[in-house]
PDB file of N, CA and C in Angstrom:
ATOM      1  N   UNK A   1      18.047 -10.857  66.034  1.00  0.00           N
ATOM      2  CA  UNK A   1      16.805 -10.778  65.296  1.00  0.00           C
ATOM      3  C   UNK A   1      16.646 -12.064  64.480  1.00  0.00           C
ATOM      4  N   UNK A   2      15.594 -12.559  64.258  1.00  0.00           N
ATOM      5  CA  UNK A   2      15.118 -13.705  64.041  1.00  0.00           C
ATOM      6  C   UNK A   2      15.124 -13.670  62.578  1.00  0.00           C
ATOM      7  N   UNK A   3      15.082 -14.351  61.654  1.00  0.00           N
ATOM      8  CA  UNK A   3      15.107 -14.284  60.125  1.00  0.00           C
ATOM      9  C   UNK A   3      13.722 -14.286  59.675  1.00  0.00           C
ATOM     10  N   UNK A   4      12.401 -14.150  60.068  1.00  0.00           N
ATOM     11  CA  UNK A   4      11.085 -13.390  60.224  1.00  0.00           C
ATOM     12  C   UNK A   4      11.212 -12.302  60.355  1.00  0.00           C
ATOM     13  N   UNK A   5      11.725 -11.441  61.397  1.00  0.00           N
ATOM     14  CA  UNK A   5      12.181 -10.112  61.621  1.00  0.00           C
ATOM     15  C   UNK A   5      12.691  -9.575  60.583  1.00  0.00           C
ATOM     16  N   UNK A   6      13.840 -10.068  60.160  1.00  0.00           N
ATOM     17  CA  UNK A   6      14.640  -9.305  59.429  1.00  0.00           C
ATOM     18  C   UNK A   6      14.042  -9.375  58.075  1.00  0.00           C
ATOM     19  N   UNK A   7      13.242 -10.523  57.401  1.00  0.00           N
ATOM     20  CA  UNK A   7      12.630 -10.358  56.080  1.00  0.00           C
ATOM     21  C   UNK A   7      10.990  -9.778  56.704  1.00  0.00           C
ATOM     22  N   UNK A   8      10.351  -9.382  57.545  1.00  0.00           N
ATOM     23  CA  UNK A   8       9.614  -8.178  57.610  1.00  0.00           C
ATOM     24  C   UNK A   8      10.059  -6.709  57.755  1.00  0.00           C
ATOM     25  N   UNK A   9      11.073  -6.554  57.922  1.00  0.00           N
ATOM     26  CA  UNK A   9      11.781  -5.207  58.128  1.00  0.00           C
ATOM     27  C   UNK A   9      12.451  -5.138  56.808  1.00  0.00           C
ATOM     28  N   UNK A  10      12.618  -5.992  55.984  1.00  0.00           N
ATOM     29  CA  UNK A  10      12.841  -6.004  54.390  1.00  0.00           C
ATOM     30  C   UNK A  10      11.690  -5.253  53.760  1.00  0.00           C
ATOM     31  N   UNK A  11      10.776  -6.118  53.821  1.00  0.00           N
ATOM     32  CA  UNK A  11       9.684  -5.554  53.647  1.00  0.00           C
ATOM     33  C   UNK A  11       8.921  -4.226  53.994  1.00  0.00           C
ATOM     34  N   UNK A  12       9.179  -3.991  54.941  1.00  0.00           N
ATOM     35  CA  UNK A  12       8.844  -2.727  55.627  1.00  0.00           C
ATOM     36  C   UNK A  12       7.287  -3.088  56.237  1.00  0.00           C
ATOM     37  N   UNK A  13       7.337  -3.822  56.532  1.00  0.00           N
ATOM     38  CA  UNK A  13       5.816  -4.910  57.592  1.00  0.00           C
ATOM     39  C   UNK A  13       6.468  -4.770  59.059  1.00  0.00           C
ATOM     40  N   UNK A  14       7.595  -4.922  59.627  1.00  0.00           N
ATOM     41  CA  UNK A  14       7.774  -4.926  61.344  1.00  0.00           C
ATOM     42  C   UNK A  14       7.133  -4.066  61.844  1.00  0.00           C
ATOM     43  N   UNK A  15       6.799  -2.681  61.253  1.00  0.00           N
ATOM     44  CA  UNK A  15       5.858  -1.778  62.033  1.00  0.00           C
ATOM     45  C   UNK A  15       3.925  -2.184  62.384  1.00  0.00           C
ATOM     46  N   UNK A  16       3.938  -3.041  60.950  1.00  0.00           N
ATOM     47  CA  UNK A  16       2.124  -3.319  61.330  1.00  0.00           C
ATOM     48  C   UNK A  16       1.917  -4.665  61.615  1.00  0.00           C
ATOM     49  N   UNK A  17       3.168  -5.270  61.970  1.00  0.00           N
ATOM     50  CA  UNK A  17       2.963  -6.622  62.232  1.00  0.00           C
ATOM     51  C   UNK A  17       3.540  -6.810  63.366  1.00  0.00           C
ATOM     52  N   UNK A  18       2.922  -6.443  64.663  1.00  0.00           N
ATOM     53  CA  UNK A  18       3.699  -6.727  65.968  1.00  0.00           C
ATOM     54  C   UNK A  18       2.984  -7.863  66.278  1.00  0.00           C
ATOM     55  N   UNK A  19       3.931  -8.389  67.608  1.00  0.00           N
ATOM     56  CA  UNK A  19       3.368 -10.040  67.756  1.00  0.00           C
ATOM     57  C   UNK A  19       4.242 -10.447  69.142  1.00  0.00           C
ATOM     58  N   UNK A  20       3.190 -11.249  69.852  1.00  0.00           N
ATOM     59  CA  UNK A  20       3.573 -11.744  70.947  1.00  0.00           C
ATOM     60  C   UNK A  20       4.805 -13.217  70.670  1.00  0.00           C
ATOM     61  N   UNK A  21       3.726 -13.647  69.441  1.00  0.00           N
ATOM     62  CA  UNK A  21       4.613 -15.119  69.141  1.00  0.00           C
ATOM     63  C   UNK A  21       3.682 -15.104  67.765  1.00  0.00           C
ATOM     64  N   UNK A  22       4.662 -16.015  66.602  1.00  0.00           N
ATOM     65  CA  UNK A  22       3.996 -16.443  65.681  1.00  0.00           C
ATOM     66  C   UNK A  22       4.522 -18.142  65.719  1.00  0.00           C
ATOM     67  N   UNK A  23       3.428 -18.293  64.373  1.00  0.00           N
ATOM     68  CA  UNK A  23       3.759 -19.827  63.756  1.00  0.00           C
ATOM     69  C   UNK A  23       3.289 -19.409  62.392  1.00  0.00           C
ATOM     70  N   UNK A  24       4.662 -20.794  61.991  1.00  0.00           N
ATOM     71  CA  UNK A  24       4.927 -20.541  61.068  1.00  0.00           C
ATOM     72  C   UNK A  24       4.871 -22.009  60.055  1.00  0.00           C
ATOM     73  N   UNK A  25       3.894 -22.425  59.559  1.00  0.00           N
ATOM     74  CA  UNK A  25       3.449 -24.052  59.170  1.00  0.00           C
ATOM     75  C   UNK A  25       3.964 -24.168  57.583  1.00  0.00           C
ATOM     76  N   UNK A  26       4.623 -25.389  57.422  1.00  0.00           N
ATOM     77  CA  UNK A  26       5.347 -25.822  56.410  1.00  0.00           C
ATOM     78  C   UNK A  26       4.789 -26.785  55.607  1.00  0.00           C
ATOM     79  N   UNK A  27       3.866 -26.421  55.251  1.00  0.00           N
ATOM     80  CA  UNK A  27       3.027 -27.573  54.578  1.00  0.00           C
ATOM     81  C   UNK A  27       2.266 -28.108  55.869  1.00  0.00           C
ATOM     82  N   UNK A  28       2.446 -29.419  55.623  1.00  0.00           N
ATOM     83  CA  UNK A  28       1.832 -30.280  57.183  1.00  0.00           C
ATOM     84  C   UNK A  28       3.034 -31.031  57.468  1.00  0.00           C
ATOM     85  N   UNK A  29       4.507 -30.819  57.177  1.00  0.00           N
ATOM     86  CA  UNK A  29       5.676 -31.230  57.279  1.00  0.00           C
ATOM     87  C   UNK A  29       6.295 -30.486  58.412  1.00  0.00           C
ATOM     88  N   UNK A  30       6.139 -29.442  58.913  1.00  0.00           N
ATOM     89  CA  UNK A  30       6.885 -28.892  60.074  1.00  0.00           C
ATOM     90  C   UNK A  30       6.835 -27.553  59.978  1.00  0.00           C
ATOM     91  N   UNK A  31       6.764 -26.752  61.377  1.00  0.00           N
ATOM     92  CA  UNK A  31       6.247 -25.794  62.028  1.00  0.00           C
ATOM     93  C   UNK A  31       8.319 -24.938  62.746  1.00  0.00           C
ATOM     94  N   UNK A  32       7.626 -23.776  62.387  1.00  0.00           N
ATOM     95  CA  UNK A  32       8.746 -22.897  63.430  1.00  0.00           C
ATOM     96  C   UNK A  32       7.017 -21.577  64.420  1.00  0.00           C
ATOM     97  N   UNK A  33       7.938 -22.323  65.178  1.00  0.00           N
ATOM     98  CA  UNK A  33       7.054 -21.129  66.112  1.00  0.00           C
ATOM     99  C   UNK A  33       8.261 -19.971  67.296  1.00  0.00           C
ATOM    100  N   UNK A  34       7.712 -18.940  67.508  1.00  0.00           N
ATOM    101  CA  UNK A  34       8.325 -17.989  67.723  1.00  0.00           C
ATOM    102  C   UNK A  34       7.686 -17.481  69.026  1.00  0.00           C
ATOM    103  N   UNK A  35       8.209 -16.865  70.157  1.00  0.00           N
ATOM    104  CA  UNK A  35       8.127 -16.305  71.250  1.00  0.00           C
ATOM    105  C   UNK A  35       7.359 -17.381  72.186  1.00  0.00           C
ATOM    106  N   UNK A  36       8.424 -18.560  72.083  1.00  0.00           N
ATOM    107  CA  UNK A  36       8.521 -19.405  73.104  1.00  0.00           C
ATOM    108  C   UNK A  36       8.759 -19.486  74.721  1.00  0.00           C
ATOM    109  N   UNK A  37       8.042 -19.751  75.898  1.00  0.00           N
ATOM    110  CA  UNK A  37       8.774 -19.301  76.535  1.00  0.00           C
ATOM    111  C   UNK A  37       9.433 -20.580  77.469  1.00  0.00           C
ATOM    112  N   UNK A  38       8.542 -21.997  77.201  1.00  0.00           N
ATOM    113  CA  UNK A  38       9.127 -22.723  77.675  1.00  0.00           C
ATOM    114  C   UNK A  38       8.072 -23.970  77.021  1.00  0.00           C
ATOM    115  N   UNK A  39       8.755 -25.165  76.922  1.00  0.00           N
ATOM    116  CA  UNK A  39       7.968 -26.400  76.249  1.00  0.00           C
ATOM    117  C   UNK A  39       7.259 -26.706  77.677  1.00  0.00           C
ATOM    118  N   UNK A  40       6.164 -27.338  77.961  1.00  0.00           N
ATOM    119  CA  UNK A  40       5.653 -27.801  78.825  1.00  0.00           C
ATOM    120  C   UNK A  40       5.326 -29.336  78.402  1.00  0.00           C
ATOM    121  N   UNK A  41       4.632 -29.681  77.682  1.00  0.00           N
ATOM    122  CA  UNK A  41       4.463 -31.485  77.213  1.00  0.00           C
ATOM    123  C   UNK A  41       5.133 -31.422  75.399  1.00  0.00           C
ATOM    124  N   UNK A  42       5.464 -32.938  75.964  1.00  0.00           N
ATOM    125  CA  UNK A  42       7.198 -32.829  74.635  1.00  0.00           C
ATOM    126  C   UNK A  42       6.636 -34.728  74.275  1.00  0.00           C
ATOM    127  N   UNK A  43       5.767 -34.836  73.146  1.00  0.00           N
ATOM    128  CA  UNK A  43       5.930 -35.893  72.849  1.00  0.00           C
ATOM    129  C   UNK A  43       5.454 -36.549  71.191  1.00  0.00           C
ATOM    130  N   UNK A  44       5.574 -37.534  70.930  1.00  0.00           N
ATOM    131  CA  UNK A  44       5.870 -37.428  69.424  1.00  0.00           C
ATOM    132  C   UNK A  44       4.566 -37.318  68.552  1.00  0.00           C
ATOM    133  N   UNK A  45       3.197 -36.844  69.588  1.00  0.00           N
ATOM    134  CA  UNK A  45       1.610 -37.070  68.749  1.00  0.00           C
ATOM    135  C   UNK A  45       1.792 -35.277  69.526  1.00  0.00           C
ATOM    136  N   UNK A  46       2.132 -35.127  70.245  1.00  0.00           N
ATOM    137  CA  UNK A  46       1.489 -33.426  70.802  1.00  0.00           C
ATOM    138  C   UNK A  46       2.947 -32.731  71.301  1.00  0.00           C
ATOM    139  N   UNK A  47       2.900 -31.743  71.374  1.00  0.00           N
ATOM    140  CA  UNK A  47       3.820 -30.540  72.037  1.00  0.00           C
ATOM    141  C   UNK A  47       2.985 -29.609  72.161  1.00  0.00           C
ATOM    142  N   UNK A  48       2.800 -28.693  73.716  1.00  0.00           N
ATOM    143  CA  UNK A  48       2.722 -28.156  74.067  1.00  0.00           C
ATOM    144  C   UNK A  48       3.698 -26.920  74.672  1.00  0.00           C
ATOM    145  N   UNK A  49       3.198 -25.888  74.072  1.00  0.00           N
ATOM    146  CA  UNK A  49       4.003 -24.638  74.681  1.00  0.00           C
ATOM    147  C   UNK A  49       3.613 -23.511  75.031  1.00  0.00           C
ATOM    148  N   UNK A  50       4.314 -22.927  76.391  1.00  0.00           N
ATOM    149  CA  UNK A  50       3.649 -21.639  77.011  1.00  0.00           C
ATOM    150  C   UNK A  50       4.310 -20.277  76.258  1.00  0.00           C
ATOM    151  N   UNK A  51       3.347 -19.700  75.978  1.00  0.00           N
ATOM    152  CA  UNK A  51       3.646 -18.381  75.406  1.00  0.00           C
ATOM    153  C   UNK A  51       2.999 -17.595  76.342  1.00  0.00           C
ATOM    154  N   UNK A  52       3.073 -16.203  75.994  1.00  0.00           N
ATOM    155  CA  UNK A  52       2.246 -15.307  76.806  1.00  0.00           C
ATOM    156  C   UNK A  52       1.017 -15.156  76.770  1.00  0.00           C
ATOM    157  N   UNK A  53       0.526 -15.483  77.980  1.00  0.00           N
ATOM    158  CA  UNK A  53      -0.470 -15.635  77.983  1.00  0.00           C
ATOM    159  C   UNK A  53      -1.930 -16.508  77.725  1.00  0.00           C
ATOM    160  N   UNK A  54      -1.144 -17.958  76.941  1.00  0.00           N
ATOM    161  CA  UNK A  54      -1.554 -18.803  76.821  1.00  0.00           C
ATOM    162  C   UNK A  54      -0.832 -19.884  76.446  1.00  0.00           C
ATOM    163  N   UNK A  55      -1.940 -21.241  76.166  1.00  0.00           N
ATOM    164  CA  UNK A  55      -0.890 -22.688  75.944  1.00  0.00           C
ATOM    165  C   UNK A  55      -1.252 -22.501  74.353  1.00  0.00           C
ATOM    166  N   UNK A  56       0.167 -23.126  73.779  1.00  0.00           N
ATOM    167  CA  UNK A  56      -0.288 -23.148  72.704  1.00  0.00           C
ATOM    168  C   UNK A  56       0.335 -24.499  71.613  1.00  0.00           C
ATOM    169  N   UNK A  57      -0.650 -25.512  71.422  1.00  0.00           N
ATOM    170  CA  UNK A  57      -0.747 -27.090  71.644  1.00  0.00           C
ATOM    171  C   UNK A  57      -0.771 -27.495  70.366  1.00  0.00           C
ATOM    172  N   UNK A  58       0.370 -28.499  69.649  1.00  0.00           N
ATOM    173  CA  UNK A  58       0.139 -28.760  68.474  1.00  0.00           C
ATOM    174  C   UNK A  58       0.376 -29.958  68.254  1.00  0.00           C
ATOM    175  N   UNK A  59      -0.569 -30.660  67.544  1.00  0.00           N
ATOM    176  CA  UNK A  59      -1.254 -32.213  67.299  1.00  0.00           C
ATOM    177  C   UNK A  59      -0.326 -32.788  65.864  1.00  0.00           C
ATOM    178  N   UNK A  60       0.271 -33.992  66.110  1.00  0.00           N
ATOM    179  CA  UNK A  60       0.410 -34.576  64.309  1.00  0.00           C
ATOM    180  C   UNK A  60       1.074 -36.220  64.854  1.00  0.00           C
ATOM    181  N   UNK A  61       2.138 -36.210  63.978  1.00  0.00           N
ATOM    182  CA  UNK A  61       2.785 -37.779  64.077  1.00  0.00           C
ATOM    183  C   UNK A  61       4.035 -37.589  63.738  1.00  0.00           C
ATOM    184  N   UNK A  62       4.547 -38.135  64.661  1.00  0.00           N
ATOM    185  CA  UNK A  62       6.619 -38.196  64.609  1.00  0.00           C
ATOM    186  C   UNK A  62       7.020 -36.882  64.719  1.00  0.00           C
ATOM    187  N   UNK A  63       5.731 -36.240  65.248  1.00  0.00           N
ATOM    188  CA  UNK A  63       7.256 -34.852  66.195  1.00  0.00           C
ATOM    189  C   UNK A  63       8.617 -34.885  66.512  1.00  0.00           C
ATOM    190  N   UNK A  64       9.073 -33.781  66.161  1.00  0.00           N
ATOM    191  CA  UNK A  64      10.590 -33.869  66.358  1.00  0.00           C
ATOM    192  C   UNK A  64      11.163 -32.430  66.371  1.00  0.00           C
ATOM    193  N   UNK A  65      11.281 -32.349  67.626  1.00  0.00           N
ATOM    194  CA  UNK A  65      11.833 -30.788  67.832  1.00  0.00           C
ATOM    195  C   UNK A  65      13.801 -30.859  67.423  1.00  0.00           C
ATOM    196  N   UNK A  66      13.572 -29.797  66.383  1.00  0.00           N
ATOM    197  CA  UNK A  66      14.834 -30.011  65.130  1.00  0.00           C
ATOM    198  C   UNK A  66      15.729 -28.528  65.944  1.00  0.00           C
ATOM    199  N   UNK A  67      14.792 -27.565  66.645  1.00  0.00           N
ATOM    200  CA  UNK A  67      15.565 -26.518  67.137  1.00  0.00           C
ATOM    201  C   UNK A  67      14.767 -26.104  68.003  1.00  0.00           C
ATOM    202  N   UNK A  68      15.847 -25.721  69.452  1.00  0.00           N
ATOM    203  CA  UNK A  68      14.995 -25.039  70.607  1.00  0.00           C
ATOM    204  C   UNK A  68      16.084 -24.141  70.921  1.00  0.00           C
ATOM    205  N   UNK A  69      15.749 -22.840  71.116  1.00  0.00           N
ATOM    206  CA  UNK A  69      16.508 -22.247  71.848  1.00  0.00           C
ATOM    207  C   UNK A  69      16.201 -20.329  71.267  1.00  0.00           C
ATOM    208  N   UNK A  70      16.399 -19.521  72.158  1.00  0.00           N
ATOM    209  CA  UNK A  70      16.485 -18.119  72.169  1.00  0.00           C
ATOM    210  C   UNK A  70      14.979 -17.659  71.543  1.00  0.00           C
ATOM    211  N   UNK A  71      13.772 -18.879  71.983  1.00  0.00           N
ATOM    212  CA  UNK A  71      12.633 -18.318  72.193  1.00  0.00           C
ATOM    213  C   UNK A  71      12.055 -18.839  70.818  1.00  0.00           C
ATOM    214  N   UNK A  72      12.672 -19.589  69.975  1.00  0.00           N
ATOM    215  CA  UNK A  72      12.034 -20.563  68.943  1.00  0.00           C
ATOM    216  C   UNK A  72      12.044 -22.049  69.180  1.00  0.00           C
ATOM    217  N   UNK A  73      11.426 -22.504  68.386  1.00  0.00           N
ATOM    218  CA  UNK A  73      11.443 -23.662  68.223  1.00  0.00           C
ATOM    219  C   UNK A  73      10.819 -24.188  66.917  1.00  0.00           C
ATOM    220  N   UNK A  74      11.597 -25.425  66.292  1.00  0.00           N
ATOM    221  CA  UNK A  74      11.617 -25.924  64.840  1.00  0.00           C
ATOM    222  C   UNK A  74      10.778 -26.921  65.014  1.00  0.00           C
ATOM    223  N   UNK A  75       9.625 -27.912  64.466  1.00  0.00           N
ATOM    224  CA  UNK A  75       9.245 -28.788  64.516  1.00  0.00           C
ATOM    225  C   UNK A  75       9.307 -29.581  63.245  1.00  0.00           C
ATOM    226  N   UNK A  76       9.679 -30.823  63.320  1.00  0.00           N
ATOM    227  CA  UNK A  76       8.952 -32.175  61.927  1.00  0.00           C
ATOM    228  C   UNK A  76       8.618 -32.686  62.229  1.00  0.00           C
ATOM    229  N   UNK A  77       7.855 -33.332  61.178  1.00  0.00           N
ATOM    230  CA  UNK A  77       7.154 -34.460  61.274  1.00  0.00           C
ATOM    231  C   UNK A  77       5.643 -33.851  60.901  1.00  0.00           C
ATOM    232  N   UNK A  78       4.288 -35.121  60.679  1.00  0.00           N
ATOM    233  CA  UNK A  78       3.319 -34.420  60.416  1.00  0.00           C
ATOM    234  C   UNK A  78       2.180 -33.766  61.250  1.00  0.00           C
ATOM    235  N   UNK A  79       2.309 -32.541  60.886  1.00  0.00           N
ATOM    236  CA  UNK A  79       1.289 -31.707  61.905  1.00  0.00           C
ATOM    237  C   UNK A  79       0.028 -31.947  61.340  1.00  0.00           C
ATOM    238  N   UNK A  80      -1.108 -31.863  62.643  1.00  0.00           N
ATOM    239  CA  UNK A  80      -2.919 -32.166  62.033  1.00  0.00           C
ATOM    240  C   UNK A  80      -3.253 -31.449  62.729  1.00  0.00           C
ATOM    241  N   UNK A  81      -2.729 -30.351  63.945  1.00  0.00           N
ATOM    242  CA  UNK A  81      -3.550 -29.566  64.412  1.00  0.00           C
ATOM    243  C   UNK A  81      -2.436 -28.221  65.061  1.00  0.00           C
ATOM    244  N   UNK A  82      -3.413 -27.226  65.150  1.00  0.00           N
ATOM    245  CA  UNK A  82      -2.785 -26.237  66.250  1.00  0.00           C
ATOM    246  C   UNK A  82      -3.810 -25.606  66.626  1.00  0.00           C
ATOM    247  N   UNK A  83      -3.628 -25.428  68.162  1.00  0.00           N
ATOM    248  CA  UNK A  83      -5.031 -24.670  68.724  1.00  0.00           C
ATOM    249  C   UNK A  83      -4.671 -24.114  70.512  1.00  0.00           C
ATOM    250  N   UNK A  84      -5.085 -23.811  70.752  1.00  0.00           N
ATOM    251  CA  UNK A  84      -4.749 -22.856  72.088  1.00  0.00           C
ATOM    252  C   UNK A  84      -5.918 -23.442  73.143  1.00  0.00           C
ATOM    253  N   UNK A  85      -4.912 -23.318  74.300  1.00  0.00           N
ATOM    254  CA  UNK A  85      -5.699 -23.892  75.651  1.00  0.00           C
ATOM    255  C   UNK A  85      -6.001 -23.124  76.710  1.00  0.00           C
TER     256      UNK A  85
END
């Protein structure tokens, strides 16, 4: 369980907050996004990623994927956009 999970189930929110994938934006300093299923474009102005059911594409400067793996992924650097394709 993901440390989102477990501080909504703190909360007692995991029941009204179901979710295919979230994001999760850090200022405009860096992004964790959740129910990843694979990176498709990996570069330091855009990353793109397939979730279910859609792309889901995020814009900034000096991307830097800080963590990938078991369906997350960490981003830095500065984000200016997120939007779905």
């Amino acid at each position: 369980m993901s440390f989102i999970e477990d501080t909504l189930k703190l909360l007692g929110l995991s029941e009204i907050a179901p979710y295919s994938h979230r994001i999760t934006l850090y200022g405009k300093s860096g992004a964790l996004i959740e129910g990843v299923k694979k990176i498709t474009v990996y570069s330091q102005n855009r990353v793109e990623f397939l979730i279910k059911g859609s792309i889901l594409v995020v814009l900034g400067e000096g991307i830097k994927i800080t963590k990938y793996g078991e369906g997350e992924v960490a981003l830095t650097g500065k984000i200016t956009g997120v939007s779905y394709s």
